[in-house]
C-alpha atoms as a PDB file:
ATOM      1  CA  UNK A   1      -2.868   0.883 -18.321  1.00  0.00           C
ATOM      2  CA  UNK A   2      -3.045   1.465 -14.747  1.00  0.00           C
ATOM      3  CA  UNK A   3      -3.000   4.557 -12.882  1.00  0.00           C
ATOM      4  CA  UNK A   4      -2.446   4.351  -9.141  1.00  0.00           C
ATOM      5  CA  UNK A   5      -3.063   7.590  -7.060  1.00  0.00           C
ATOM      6  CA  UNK A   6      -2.139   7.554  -2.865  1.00  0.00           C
ATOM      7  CA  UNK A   7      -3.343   9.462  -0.163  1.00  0.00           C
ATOM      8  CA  UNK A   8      -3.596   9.784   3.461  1.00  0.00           C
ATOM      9  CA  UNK A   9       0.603  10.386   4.829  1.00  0.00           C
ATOM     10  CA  UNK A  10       1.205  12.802   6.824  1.00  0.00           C
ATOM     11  CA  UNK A  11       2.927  13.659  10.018  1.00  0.00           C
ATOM     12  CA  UNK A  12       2.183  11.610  13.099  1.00  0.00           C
ATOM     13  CA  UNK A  13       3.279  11.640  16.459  1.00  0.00           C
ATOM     14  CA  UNK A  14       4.372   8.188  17.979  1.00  0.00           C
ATOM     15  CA  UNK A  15       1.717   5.941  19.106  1.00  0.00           C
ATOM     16  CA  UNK A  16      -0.804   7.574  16.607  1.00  0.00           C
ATOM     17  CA  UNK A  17      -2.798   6.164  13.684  1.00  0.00           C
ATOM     18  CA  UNK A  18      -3.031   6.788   9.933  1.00  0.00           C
ATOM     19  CA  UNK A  19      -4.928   5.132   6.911  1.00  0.00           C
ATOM     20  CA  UNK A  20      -3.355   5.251   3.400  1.00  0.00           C
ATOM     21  CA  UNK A  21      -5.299   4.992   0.599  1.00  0.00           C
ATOM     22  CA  UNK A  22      -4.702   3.730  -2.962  1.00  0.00           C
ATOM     23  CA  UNK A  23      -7.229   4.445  -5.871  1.00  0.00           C
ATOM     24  CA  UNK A  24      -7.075   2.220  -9.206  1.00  0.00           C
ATOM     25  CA  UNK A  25      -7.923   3.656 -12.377  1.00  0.00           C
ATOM     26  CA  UNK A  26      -7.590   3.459 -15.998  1.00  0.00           C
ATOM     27  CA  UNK A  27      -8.366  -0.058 -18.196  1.00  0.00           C
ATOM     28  CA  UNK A  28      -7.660  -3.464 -17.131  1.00  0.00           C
ATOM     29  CA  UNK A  29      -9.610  -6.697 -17.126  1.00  0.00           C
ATOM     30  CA  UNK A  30      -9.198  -7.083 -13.072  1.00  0.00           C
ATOM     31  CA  UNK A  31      -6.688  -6.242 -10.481  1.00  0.00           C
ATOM     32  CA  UNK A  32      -5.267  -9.337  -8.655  1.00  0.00           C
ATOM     33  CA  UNK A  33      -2.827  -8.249  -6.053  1.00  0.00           C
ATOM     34  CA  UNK A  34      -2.073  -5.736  -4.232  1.00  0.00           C
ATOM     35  CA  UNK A  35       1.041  -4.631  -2.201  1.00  0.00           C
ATOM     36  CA  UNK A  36       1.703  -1.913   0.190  1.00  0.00           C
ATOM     37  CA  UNK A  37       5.925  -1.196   0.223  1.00  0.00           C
ATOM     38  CA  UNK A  38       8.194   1.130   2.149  1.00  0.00           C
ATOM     39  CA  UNK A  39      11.404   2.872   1.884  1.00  0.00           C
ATOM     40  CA  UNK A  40      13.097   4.440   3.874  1.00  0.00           C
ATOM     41  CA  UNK A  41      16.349   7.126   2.812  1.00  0.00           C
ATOM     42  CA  UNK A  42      19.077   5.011   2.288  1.00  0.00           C
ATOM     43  CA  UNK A  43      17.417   1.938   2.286  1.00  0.00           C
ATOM     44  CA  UNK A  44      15.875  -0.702  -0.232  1.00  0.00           C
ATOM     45  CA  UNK A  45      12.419  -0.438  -0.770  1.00  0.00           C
ATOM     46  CA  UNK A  46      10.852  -3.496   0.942  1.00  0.00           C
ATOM     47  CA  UNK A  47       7.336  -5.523   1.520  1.00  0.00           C
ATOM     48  CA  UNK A  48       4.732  -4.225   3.902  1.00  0.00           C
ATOM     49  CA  UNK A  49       2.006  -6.011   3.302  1.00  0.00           C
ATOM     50  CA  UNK A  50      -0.176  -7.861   0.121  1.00  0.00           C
ATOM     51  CA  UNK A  51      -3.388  -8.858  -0.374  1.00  0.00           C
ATOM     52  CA  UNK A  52      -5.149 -10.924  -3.242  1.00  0.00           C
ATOM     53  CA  UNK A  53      -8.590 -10.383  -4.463  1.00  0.00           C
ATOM     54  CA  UNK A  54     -10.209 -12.848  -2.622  1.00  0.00           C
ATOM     55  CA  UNK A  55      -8.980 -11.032   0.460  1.00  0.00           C
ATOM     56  CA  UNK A  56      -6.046 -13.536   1.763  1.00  0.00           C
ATOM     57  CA  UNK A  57      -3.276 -11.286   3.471  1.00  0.00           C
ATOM     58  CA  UNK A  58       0.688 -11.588   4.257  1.00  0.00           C
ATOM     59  CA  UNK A  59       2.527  -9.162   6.485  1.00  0.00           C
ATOM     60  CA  UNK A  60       5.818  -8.549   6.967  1.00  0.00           C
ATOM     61  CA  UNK A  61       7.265  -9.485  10.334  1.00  0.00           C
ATOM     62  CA  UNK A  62       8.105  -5.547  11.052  1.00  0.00           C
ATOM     63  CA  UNK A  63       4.077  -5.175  11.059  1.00  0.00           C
ATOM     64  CA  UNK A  64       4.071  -6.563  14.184  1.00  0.00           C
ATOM     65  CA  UNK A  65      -0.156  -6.943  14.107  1.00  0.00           C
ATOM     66  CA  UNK A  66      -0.388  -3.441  13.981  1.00  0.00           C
ATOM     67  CA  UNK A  67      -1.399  -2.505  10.267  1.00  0.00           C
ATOM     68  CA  UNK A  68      -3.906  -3.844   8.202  1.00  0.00           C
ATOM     69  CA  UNK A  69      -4.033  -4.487   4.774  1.00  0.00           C
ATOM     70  CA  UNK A  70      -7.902  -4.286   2.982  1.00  0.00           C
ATOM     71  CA  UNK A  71      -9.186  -3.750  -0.507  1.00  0.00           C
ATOM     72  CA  UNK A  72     -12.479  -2.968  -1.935  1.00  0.00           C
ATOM     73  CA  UNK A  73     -12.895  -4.771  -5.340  1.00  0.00           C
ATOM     74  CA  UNK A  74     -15.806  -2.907  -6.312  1.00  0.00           C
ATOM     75  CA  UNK A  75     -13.647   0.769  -6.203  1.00  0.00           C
ATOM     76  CA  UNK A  76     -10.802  -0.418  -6.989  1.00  0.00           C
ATOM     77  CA  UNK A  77      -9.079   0.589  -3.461  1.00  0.00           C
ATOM     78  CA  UNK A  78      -6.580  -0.658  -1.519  1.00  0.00           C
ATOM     79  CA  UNK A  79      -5.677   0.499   2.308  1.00  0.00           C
ATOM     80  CA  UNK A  80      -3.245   0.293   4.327  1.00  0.00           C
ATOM     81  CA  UNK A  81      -4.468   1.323   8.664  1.00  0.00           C
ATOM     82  CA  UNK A  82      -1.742   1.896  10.322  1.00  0.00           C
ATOM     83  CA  UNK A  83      -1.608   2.038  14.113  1.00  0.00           C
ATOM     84  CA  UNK A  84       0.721   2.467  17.569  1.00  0.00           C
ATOM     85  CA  UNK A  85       2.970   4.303  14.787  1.00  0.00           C
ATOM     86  CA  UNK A  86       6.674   4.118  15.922  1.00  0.00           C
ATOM     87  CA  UNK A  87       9.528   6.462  14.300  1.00  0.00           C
ATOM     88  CA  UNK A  88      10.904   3.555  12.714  1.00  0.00           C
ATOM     89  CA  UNK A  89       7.645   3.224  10.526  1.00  0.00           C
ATOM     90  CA  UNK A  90       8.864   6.560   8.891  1.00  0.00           C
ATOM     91  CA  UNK A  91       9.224   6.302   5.232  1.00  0.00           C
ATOM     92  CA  UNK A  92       7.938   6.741   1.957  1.00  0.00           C
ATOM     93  CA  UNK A  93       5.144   4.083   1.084  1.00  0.00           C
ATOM     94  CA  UNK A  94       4.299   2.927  -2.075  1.00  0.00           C
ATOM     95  CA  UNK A  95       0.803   1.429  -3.577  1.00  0.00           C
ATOM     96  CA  UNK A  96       1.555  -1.689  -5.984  1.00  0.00           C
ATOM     97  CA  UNK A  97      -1.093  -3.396  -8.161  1.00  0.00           C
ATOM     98  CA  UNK A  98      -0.510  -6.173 -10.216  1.00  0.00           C
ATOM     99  CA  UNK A  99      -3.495  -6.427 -12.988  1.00  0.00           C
ATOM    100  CA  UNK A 100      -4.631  -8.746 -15.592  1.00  0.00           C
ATOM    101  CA  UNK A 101      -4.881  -6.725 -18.820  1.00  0.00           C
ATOM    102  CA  UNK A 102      -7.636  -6.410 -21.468  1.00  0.00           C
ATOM    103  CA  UNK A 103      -5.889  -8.053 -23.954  1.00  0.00           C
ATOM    104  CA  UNK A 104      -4.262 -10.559 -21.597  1.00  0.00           C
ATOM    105  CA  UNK A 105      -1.327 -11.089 -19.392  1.00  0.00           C
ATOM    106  CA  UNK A 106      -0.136  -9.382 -16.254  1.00  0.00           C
ATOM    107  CA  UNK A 107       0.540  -5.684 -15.967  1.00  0.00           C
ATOM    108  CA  UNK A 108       2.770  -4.192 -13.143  1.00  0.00           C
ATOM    109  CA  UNK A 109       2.407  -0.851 -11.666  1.00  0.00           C
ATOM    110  CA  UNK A 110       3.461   1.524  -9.300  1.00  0.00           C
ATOM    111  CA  UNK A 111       1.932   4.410  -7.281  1.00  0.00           C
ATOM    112  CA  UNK A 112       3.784   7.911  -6.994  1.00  0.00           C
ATOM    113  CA  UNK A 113       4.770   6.986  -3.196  1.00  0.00           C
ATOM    114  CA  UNK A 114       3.069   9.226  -0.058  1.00  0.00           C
ATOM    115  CA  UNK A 115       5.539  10.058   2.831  1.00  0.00           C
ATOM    116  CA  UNK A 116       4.613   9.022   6.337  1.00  0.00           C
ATOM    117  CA  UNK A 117       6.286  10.454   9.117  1.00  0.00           C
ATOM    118  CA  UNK A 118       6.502   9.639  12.696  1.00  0.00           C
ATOM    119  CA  UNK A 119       7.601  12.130  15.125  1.00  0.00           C
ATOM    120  CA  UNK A 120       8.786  11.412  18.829  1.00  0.00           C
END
């Protein structure tokens, strides 16, 4: 039983910065991956970045080396900075953890999703 809780969207201009954060919470045994995903109206919701506990990282090629994905194990947080915003980045991103559970096996869960927009 996870509980995933977002913060930091807002309204940006182009070219500006933001840092969403995810907070972890409830009981599991240990969190092993974490994904940052993004959808857009109209669209399927699709990969932004992950990250495993140990820290190794995959973008997506729409990053473009601009965000970075980054965890602390020891709070239980992921984040997501996001810079040199473009419109395009607009969307509603969602926090994913994927846990091992108390009693075993893998849990699967979702955050409530935090809208980002990007003016011009």
């Amino acid at each position: 039983q996870v509980q995933l809780v977002e913060s930091g969207g807002g309204l940006v201009q182009a070219g500006g910065s933001l840092r969403l954060s995810c907070a972890a919470s409830g009981r599991f045994f240990r969190i092993e991956l974490m994904r940052w995903y993004r959808q857009a109206p109209g669209k399927e919701r699709e990969l932004v970045a992950a990250i495993t506990r140990s820290a190794f990282t995959n973008y997506s090629n729409f990053v473009k080396g601009r965000f970075t994905i980054s965890r602390d194990n020891a709070n239980n947080m992921l984040y997501l900075q996001m810079n040199s915003l473009k419109p395009e980045n607009t969307a509603v991103y969602y926090c994913n953890a994927e846990t091992i559970r108390l009693g075993g096996g893998v849990g699967d869960y979702w955050g409530q999703g935090t809208q980002v927009t990007v003016s011009s």
